[in-house]
Structures are given as structure tokens and as C-alpha cells.
Protein backbone atom coordinates (compact mmCIF):
# COMPACT_ATOMS: atom_id res chain seq x y z
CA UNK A 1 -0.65 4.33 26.03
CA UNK A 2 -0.87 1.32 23.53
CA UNK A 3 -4.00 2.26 21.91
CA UNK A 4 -2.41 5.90 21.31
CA UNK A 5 0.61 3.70 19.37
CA UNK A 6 -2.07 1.61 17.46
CA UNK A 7 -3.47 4.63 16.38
CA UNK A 8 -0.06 6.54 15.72
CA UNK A 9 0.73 3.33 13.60
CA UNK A 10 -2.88 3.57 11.84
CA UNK A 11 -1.90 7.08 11.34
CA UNK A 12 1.13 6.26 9.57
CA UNK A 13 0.21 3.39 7.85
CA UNK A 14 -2.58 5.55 5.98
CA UNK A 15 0.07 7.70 5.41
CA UNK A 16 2.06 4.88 3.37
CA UNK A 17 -0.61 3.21 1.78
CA UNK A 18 -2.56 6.37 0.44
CA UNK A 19 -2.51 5.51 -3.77
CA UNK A 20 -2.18 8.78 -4.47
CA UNK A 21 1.10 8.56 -2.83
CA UNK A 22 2.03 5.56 -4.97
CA UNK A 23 0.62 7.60 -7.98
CA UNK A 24 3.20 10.85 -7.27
CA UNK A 25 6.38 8.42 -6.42
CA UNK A 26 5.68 6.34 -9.72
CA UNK A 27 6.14 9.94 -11.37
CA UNK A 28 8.61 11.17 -9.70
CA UNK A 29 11.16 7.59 -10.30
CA UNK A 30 9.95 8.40 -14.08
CA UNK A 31 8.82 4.61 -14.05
CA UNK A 32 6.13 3.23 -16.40
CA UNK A 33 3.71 1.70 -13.76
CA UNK A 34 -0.07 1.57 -12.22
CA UNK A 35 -0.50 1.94 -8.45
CA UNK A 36 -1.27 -2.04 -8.65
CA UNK A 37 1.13 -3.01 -9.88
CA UNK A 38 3.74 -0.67 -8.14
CA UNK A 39 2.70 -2.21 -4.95
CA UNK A 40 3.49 -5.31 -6.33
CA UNK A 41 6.65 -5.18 -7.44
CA UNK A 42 7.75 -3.08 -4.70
CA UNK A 43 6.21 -6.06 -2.43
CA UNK A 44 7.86 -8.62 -4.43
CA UNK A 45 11.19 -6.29 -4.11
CA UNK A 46 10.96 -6.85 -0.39
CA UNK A 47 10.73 -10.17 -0.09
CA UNK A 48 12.80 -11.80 -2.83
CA UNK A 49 12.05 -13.83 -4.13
CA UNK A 50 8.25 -14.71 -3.13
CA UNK A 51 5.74 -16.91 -3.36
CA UNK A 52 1.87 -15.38 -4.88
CA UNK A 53 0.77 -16.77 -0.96
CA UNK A 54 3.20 -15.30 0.85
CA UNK A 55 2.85 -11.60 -1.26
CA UNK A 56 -0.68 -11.44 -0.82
CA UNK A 57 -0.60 -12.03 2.61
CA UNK A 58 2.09 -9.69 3.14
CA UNK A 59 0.07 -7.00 1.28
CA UNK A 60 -3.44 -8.15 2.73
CA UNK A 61 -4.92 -8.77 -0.84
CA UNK A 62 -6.44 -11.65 -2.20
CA UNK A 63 -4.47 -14.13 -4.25
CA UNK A 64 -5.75 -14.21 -8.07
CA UNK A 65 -5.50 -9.61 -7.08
CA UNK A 66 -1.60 -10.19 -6.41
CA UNK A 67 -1.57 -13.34 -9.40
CA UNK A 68 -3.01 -10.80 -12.22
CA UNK A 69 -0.46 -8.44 -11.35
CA UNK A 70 2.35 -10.17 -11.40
CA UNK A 71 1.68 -11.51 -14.56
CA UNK A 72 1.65 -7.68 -15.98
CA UNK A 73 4.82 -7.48 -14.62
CA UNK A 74 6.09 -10.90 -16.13
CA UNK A 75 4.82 -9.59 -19.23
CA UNK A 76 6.88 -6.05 -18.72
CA UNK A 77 9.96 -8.22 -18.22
CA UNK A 78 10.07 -6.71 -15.02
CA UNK A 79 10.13 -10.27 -13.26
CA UNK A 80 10.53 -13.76 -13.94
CA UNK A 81 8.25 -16.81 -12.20
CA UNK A 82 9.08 -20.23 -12.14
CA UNK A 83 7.47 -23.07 -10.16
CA UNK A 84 9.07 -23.53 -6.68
CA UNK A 85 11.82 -26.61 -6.25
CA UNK A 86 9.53 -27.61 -2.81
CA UNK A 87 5.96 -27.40 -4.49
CA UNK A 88 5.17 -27.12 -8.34
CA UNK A 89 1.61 -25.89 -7.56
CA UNK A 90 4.02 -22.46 -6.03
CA UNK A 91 4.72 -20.03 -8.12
CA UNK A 92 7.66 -18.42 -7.11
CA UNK A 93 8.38 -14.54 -8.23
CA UNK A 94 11.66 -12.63 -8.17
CA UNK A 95 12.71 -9.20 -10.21
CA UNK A 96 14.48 -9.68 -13.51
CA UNK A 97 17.45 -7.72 -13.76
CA UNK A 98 15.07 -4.72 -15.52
CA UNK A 99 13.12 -5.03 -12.56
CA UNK A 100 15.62 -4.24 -9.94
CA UNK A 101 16.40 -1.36 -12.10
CA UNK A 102 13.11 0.19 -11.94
CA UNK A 103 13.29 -0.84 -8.18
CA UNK A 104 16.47 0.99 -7.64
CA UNK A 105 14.93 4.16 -9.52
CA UNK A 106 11.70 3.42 -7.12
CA UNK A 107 14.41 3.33 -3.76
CA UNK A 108 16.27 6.21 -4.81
CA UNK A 109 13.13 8.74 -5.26
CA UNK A 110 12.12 6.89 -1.84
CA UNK A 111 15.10 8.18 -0.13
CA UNK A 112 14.97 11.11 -1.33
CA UNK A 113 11.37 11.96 -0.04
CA UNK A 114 12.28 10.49 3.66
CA UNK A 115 15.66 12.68 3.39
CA UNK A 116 13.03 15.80 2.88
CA UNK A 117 10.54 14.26 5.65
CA UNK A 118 13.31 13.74 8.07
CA UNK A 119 15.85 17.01 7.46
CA UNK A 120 15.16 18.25 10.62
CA UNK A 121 15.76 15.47 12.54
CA UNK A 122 19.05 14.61 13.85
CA UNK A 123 20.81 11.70 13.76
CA UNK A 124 20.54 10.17 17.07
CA UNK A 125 16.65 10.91 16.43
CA UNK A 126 16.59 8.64 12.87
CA UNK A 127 18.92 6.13 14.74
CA UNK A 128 16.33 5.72 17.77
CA UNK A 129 13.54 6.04 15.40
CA UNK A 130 15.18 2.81 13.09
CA UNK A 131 15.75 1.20 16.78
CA UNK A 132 12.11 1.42 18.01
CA UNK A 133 10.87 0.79 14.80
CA UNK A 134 12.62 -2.79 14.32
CA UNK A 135 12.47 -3.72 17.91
CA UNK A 136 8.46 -3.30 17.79
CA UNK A 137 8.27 -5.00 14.70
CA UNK A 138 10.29 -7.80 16.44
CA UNK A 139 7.75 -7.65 19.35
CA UNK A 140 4.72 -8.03 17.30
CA UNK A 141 6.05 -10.94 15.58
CA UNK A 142 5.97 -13.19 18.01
CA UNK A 143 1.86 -12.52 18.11
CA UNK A 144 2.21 -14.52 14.32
């Protein structure tokens, strides 16, 4: 049974990280972005604000990957870095105000699609769904 949810997770994981995916959400928020650096700011979104280290890990990329991007987006004005108050050699990241705009254009078209994915689901379904969903990720945590 737990190798048929590893590979229901694989399954849906692919599902998520597919750039083609990426591509079609970027057009349909009518945002100005590559598939780089959507995942990017999307990641740095999450997990405001963020250290390069902690982003890359999160996303599984290397570090100067997730550095180059974020300076694109520094240079869009779509976020802001600044040393970190622990550690000057950190660079911390964190969306500008233009930034969370985008990022709330990004959410809303995101919404959207899982309103589609999940019409015919009812609620008690989406509510045990968002239950299992944060009490695995809760289990697997404690494997960090």
C-alpha cells in the first residue's frame, strides 16, 4: 500500500511540475514570465521571505540556478534582496509589492484551474483531501 502512495504522489507531482503547465498558467495570469523564473517567484511566494539556500533546496535546484533567477526578478522589480540581519554572506529574498501582484494574478488563475479540476467533488471530499494532504506532509517531516 505505501509504494502505491509513492507512486500516486510521483504521479501527481509530475503532474505539478510538468513546464508546460507552468508555460499555459503564465498565459493564462497574463503575466510577463519564463517557466524559470515562474517557479521562482512562485517558490519565493511560498516561503517569504527566503534565503537562495533554503529556495533551492525547497525546489531541488542548485544554488547559482535559483541565484540567476532571482536576480531577473530583482531586476523586474518583482522582488527585493537584502543581506540577512543573522549572516551577511545570506541573501535574503522577499516579493516587492509588484511582485505579490503578479503573485496574486498567478493564485487567482491557480484557483481557478483547481475549482475546474475539483467541480465534481464535494465538499467533505476537498475537506478530507486538504486533511490527508497536510497530515502526510506533517508525517514525512519528521523523516527531515
Amino acid at each position: 500500500m505505501e509504494n502505491e502512495i509513492f507512486k500516486a504522489l510521483i504521479d501527481l507531482v509530475s503532474i505539478i511540475n510538468r513546464p508546460d503547465r507552468d508555460k499555459k498558467m503564465i498565459a493564462n495570469a497574463g503575466v510577463n514570465l519564463e517557466a524559470a523564473t515562474f517557479r521562482v517567484l512562485v517558490g519565493i511566494a511560498h516561503l517569504q521571505s527566503t534565503s537562495v539556500g533554503e529556495l533551492a533546496a525547497m525546489m531541488g535546484k542548485n544554488y547559482s540556478s535559483v541565484s540567476r533567477q532571482i536576480d531577473k526578478l530583482e531586476t523586474a522589480g518583482l522582488v527585493h534582496t537584502y543581506p540577512s540581519s543573522s549572516d551577511s554572506r545570506i541573501r535574503v529574498s522577499e516579493l516587492t509589492k509588484y511582485g505579490e501582484e503578479i503573485n496574486a494574478m498567478i493564485n487567482l488563475t491557480r484557483e481557478r484551474i483547481m475549482r475546474e479540476a475539483l467541480a465534481d467533488w464535494t465538499q467533505e471530499e476537498k475537506n478530507g483531501l486538504l486533511n490527508h494532504l497536510r497530515h502526510l506532509f506533517e508525517s514525512l517531516q519528521r523523516f527531515d
